[in-house]
C-alpha atoms as a PDB file:
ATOM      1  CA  UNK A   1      18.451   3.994 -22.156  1.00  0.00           C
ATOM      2  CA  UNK A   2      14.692   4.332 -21.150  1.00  0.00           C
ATOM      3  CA  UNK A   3      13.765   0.983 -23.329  1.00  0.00           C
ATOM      4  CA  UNK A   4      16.876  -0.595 -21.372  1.00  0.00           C
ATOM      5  CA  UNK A   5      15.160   0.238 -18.189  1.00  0.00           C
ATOM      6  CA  UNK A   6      11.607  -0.276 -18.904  1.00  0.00           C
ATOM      7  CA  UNK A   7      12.497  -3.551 -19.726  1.00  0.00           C
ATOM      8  CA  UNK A   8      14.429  -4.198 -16.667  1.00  0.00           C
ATOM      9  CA  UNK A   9      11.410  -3.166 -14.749  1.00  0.00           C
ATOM     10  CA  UNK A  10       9.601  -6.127 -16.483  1.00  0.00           C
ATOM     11  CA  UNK A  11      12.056  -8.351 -15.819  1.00  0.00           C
ATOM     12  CA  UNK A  12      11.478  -7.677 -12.146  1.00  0.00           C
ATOM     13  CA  UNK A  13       8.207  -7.496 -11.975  1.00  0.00           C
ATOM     14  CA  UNK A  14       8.116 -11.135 -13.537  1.00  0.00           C
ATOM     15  CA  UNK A  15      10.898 -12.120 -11.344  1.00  0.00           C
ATOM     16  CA  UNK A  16       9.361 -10.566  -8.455  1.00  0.00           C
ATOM     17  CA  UNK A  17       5.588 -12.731  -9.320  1.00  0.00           C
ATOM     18  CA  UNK A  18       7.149 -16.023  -9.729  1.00  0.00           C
ATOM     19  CA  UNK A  19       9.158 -15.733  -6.078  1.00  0.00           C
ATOM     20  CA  UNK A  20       6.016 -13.954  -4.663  1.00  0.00           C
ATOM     21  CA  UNK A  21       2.979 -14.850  -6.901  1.00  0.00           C
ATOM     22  CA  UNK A  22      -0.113 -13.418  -5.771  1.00  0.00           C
ATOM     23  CA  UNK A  23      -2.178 -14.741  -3.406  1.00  0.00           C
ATOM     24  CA  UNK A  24      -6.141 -13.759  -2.210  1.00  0.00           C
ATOM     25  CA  UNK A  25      -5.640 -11.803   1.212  1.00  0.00           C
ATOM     26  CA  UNK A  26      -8.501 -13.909   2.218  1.00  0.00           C
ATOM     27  CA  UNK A  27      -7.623 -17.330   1.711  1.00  0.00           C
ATOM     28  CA  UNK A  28      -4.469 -17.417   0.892  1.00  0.00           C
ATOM     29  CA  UNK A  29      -5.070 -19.088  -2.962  1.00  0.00           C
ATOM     30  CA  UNK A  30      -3.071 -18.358  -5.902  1.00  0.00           C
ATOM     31  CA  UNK A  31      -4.949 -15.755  -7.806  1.00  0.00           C
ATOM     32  CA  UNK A  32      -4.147 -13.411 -10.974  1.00  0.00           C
ATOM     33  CA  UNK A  33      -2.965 -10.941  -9.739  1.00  0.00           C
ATOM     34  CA  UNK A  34      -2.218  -8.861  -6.556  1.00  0.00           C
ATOM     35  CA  UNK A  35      -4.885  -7.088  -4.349  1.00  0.00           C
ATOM     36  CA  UNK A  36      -7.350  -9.413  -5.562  1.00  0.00           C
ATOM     37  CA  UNK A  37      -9.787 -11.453  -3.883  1.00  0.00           C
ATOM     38  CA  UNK A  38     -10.612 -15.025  -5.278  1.00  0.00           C
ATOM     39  CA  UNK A  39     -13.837 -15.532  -6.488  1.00  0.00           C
ATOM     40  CA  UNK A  40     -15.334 -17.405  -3.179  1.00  0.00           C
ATOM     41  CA  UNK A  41     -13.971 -14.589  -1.096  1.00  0.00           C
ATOM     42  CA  UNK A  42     -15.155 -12.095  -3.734  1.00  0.00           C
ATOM     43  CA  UNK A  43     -18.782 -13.474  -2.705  1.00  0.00           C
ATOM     44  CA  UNK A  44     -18.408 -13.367   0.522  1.00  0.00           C
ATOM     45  CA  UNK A  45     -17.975  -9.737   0.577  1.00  0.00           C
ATOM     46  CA  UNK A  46     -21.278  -7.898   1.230  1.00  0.00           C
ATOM     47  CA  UNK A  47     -20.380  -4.540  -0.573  1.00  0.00           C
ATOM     48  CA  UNK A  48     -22.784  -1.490   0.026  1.00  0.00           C
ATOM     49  CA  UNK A  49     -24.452  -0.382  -2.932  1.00  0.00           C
ATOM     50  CA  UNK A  50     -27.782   1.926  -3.674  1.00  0.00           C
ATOM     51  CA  UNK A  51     -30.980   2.191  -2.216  1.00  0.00           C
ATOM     52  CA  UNK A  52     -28.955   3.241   0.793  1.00  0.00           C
ATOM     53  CA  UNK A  53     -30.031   6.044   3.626  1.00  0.00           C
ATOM     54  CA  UNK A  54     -28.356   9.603   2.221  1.00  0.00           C
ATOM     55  CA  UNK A  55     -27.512  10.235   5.731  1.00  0.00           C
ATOM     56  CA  UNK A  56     -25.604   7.178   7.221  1.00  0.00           C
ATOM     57  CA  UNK A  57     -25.383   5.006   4.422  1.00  0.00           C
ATOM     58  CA  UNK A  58     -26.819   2.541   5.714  1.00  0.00           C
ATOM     59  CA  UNK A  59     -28.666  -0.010   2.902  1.00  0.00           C
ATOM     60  CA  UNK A  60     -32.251  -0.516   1.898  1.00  0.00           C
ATOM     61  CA  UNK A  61     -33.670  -3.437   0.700  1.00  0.00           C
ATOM     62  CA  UNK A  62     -35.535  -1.558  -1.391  1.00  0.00           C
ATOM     63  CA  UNK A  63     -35.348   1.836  -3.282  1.00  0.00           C
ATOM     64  CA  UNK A  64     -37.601   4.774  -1.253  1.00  0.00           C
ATOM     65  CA  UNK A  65     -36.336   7.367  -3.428  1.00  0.00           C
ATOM     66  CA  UNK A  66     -33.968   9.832  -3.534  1.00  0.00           C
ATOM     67  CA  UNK A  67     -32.831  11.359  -0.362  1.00  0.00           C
ATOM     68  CA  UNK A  68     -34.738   8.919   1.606  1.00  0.00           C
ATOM     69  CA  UNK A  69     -33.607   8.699   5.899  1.00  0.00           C
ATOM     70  CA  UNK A  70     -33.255   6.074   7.861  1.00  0.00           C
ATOM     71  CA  UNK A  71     -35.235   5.180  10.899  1.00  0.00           C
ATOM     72  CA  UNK A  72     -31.999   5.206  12.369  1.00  0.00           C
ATOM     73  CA  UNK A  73     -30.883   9.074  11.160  1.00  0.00           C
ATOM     74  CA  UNK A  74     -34.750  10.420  11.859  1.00  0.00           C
ATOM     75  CA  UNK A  75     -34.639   9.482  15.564  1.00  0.00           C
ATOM     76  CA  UNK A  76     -30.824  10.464  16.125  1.00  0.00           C
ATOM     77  CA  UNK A  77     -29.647  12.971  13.457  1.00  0.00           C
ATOM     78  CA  UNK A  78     -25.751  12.432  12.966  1.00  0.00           C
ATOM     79  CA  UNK A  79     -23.202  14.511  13.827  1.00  0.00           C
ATOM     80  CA  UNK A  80     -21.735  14.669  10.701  1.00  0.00           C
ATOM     81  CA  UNK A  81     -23.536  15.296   7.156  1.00  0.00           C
ATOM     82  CA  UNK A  82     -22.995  11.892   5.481  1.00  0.00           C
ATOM     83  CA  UNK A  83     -21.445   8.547   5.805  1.00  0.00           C
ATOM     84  CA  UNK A  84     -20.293   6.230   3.314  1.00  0.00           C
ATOM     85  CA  UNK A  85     -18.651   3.107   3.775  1.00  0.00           C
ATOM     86  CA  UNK A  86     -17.693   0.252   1.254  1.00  0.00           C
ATOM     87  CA  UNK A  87     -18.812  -2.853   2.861  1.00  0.00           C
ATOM     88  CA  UNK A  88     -20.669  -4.308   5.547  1.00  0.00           C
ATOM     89  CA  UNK A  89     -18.771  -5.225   8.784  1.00  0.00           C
ATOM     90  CA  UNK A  90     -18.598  -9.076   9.088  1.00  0.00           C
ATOM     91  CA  UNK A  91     -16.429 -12.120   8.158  1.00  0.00           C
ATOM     92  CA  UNK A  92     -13.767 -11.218   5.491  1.00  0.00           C
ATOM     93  CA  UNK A  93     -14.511  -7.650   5.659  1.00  0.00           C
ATOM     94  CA  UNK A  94     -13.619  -7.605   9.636  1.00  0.00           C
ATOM     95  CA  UNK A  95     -10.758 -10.016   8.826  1.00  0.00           C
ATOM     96  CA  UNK A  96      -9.305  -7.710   6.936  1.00  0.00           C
ATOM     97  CA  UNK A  97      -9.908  -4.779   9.112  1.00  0.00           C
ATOM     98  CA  UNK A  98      -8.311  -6.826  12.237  1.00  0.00           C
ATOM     99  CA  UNK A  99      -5.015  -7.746   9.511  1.00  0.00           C
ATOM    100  CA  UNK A 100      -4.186  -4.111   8.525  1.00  0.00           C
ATOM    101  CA  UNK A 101      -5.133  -2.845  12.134  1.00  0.00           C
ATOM    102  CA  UNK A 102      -3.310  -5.573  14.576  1.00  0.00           C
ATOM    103  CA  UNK A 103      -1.176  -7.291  12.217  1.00  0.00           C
ATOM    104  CA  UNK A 104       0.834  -5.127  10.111  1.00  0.00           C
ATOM    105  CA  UNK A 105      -0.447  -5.808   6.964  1.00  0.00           C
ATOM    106  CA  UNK A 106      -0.324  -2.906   5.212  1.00  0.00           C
ATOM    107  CA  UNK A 107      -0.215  -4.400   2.091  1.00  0.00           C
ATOM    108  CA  UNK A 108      -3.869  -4.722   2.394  1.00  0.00           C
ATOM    109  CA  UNK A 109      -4.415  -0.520   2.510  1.00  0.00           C
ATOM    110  CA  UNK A 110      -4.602  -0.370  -0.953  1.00  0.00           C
ATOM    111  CA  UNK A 111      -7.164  -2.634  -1.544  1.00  0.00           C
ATOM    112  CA  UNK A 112      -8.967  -1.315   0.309  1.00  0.00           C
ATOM    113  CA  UNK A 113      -9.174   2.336  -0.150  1.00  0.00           C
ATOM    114  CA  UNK A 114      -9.770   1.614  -3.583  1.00  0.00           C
ATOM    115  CA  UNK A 115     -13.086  -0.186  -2.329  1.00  0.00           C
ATOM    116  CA  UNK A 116     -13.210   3.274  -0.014  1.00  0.00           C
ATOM    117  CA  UNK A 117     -12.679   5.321  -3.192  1.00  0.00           C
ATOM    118  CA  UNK A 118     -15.533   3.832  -5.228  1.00  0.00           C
ATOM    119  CA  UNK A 119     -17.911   4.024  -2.282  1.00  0.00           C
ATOM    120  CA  UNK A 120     -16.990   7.498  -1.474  1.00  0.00           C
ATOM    121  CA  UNK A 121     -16.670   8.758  -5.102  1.00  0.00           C
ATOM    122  CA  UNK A 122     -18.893  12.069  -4.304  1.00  0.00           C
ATOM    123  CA  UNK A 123     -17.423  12.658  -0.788  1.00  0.00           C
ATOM    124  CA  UNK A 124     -14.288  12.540  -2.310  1.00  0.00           C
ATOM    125  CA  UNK A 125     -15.309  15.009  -5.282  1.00  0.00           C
ATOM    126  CA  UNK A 126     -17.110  17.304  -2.592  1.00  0.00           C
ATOM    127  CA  UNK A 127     -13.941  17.126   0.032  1.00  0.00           C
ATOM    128  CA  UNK A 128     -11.241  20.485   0.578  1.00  0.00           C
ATOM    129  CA  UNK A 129      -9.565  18.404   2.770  1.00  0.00           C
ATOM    130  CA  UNK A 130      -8.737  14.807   4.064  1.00  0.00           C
ATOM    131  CA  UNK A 131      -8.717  14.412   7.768  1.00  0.00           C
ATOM    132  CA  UNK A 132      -7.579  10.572   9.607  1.00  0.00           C
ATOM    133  CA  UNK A 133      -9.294   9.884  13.069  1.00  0.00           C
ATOM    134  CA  UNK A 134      -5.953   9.554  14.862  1.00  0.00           C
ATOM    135  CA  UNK A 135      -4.926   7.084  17.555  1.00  0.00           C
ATOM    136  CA  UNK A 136      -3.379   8.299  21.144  1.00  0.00           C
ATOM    137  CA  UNK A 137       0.530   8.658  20.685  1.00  0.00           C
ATOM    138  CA  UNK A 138       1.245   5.641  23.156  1.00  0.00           C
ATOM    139  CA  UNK A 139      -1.163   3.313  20.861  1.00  0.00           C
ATOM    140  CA  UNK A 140       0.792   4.485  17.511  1.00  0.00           C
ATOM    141  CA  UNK A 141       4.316   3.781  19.494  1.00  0.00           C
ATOM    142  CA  UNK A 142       2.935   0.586  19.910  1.00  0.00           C
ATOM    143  CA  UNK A 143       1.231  -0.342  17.036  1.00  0.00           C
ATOM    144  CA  UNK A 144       3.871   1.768  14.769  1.00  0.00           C
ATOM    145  CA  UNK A 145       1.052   2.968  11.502  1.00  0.00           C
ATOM    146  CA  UNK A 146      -2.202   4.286  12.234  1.00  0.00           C
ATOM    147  CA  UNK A 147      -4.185   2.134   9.775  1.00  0.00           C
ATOM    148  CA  UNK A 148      -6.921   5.331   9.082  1.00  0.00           C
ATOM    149  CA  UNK A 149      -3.989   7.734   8.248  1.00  0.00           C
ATOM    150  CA  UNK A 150      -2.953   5.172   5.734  1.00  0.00           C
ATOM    151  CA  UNK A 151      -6.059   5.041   4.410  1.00  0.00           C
ATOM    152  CA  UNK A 152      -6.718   8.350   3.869  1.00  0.00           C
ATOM    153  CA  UNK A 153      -3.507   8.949   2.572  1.00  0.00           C
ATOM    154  CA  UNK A 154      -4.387   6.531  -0.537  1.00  0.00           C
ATOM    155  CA  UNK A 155      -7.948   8.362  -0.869  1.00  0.00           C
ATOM    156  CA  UNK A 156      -6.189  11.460  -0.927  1.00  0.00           C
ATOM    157  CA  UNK A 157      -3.197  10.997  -3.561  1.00  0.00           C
ATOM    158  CA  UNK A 158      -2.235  14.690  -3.625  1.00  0.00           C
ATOM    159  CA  UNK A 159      -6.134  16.113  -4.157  1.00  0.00           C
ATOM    160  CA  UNK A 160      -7.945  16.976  -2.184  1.00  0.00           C
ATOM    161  CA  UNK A 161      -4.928  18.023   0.744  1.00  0.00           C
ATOM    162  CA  UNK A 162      -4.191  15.328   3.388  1.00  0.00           C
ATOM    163  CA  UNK A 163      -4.293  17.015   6.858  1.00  0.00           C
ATOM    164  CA  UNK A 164      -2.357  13.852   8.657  1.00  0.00           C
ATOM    165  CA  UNK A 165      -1.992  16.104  11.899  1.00  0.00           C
ATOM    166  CA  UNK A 166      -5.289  18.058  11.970  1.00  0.00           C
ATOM    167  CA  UNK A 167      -6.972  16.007  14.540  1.00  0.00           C
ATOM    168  CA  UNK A 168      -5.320  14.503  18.042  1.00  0.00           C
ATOM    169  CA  UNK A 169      -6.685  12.787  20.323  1.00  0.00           C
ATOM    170  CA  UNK A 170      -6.104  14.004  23.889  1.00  0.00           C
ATOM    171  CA  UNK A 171      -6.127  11.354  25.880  1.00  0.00           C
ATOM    172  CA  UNK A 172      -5.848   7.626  25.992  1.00  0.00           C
ATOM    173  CA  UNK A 173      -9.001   5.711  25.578  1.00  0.00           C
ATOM    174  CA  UNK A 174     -10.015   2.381  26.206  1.00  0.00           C
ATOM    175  CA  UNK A 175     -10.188   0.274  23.448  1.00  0.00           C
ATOM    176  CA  UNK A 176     -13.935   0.251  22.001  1.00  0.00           C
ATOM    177  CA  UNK A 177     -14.084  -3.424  21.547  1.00  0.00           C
ATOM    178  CA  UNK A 178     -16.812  -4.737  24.392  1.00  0.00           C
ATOM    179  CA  UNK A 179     -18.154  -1.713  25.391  1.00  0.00           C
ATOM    180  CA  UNK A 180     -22.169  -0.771  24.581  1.00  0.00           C
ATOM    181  CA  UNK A 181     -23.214   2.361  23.071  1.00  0.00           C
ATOM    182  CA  UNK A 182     -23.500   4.489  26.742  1.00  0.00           C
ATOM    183  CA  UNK A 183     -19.653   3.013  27.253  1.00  0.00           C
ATOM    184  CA  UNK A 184     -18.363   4.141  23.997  1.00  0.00           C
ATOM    185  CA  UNK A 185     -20.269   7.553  24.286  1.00  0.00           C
ATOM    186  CA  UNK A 186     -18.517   8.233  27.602  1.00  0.00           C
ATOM    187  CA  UNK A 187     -14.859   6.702  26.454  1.00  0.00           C
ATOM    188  CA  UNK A 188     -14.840   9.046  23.627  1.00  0.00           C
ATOM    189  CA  UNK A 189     -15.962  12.200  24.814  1.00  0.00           C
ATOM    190  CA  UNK A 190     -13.863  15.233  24.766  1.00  0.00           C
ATOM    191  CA  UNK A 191     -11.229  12.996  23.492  1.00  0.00           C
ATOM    192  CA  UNK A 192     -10.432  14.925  20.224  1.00  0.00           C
ATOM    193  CA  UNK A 193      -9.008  18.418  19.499  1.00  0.00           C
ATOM    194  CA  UNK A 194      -7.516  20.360  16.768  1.00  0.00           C
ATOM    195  CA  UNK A 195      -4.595  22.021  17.367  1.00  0.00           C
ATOM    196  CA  UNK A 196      -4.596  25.709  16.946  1.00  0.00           C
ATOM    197  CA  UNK A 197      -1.760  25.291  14.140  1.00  0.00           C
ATOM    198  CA  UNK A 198      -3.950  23.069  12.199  1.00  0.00           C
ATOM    199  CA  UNK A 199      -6.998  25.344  13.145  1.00  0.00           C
ATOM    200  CA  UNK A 200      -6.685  26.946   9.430  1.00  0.00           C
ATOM    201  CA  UNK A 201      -6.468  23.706   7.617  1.00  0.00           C
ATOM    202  CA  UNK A 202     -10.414  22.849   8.702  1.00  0.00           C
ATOM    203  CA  UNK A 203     -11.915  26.455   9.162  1.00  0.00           C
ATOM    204  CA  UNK A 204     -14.579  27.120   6.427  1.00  0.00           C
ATOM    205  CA  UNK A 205     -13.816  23.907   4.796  1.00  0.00           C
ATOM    206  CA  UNK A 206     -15.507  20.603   3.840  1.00  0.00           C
ATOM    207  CA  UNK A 207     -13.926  17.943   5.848  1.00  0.00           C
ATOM    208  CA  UNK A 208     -13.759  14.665   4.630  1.00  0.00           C
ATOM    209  CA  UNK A 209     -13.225  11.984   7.587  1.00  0.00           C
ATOM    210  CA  UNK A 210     -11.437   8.837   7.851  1.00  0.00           C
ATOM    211  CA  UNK A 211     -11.854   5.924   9.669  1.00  0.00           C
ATOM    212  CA  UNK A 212     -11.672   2.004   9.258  1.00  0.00           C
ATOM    213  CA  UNK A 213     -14.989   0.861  10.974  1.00  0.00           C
ATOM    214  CA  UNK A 214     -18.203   2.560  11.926  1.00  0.00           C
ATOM    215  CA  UNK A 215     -20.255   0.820  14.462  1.00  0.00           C
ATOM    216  CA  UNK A 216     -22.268   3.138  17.085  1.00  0.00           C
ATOM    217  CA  UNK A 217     -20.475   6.026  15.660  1.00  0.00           C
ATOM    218  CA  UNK A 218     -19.363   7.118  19.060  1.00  0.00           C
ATOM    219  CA  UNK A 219     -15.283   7.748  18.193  1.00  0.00           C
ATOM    220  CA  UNK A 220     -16.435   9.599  14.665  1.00  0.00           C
ATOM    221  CA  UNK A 221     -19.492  11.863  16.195  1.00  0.00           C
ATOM    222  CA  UNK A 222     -16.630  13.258  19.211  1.00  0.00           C
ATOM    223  CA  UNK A 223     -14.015  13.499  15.960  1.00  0.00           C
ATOM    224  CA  UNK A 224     -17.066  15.208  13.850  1.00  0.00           C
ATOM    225  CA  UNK A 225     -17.718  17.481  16.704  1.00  0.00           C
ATOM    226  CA  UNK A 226     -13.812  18.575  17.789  1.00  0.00           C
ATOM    227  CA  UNK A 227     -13.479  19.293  13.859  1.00  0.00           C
ATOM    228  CA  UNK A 228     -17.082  21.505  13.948  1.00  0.00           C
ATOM    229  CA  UNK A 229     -15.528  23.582  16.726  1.00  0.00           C
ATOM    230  CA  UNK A 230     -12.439  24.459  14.976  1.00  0.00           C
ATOM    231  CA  UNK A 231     -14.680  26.162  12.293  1.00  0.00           C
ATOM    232  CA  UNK A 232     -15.112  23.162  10.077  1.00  0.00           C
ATOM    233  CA  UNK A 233     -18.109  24.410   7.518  1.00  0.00           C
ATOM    234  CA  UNK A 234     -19.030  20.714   7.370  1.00  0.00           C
ATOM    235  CA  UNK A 235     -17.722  17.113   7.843  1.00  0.00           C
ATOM    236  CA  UNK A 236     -18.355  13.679   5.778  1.00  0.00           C
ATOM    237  CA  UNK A 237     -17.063  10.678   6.440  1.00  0.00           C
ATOM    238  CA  UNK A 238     -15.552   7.577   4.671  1.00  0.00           C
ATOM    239  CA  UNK A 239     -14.980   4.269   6.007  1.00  0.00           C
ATOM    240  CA  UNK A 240     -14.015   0.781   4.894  1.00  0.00           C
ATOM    241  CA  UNK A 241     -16.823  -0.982   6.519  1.00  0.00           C
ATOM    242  CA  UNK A 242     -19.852  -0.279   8.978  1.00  0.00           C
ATOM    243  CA  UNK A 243     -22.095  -2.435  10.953  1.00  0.00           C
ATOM    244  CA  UNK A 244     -25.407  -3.824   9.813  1.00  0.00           C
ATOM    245  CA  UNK A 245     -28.439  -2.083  11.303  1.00  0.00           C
ATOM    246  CA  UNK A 246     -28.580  -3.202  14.635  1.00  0.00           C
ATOM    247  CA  UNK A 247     -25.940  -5.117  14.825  1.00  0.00           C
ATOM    248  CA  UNK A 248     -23.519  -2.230  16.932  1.00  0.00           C
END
């Protein structure tokens, strides 16, 4: 019976490629196979690898040695301990972030947060616990997923714990998008809270945070610090992609 359905399972699978073959979430062109990005989109995809500031992962164009800070993390010390993202925010990379986020296309997630997981391999091993920046409940009626819970329910896989409902945000915010750093500072603040049911799934533990995009880090740093006052012992954070320096 098992061979019998093992090879029905093939027989979909093929069945299921030749009505659907796969096709590069970039450009659309017939590739291999799914979740995979053609070789021209491949190269267009500035991925974040070491020299790279220990602090907000941000890369160096050359190696200052280990444990070396950015300009960036001297003058304005993060909220959180580190950040580690798998690309750089621009073309394809913010093409895909706008298709998952705006245009339900979830079947981009996975790709993704297996980018997330390689990028985030020692936050991952270090992490007691997997924490989503959440959206307001009127923008998840709306937009139905909350693209960072999905995320960080792929990185999390049963180990370490996924804490979906450890962080809410309080209030409606205005969307980011437009505003300068003082703007998103002030849209953001005291807009986070753990409830005190989740309280004991972030006290004295090593919070692992999830987002899709970092650019002035003004929605993580309130989510860092909402997490820190529910007894968090200390908070990293993982996201898809990040902005350049100077480019938020």
């Amino acid at each position: 019976m098992v061979p019998m359905l093992r090879g029905w399972t093939l027989v979909q699978r093929s069945l299921t490629r030749f009505l659907y073959p796969p096709v590069c979430p970039g450009c659309g062109v017939a590739v291999g196979e799914a979740a995979a990005l053609c070789p021209i989109c491949w190269r267009g995809m500035r991925f974040i690898e070491r020299p790279y500031c220990e602090a907000l992962g941000l890369p160096f164009s050359f190696n200052l040695g280990k444990g070396f800070l950015s300009a960036e993390a001297i003058a304005e010390p993060p909220a959180f301990a580190r950040l580690r993202a798998a690309v750089i925010y621009e073309d394809l990379a913010a093409r895909l972030v706008s298709r998952l986020k705006y245009g339900d296309r979830t079947d981009l997630a996975p790709l993704m947060a297996g980018w997330m997981r390689r990028a985030g391999a020692e936050l991952l091993a270090d992490a007691e616990v997997i924490v989503p920046v959440p959206l307001h409940r009127t923008r998840l009626f709306r937009r139905r997923f909350n693209q960072s819970a999905e995320l960080a329910r792929l990185l999390a896989n049963g180990h370490p714990p996924f804490a979906p409902m450890a962080l809410r945000r309080t209030r409606r915010t205005r969307s980011q998008v437009g505003l300068g750093p003082a703007e998103r500072l002030a849209n953001v603040r005291g807009a986070f809270e753990v409830p005190a049911r989740e309280v004991g799934a972030v006290s004295g533990r090593r919070v692992l945070l999830v987002d899709d995009v970092f650019t002035t880090g003004a929605t993580v740093s309130s989510a860092v610090r909402a997490l820190k006052r529910a007894g968090a012992r200390e908070v990293d954070v993982l996201v898809f992609a990040r902005v350049a320096a100077g480019r938020a």
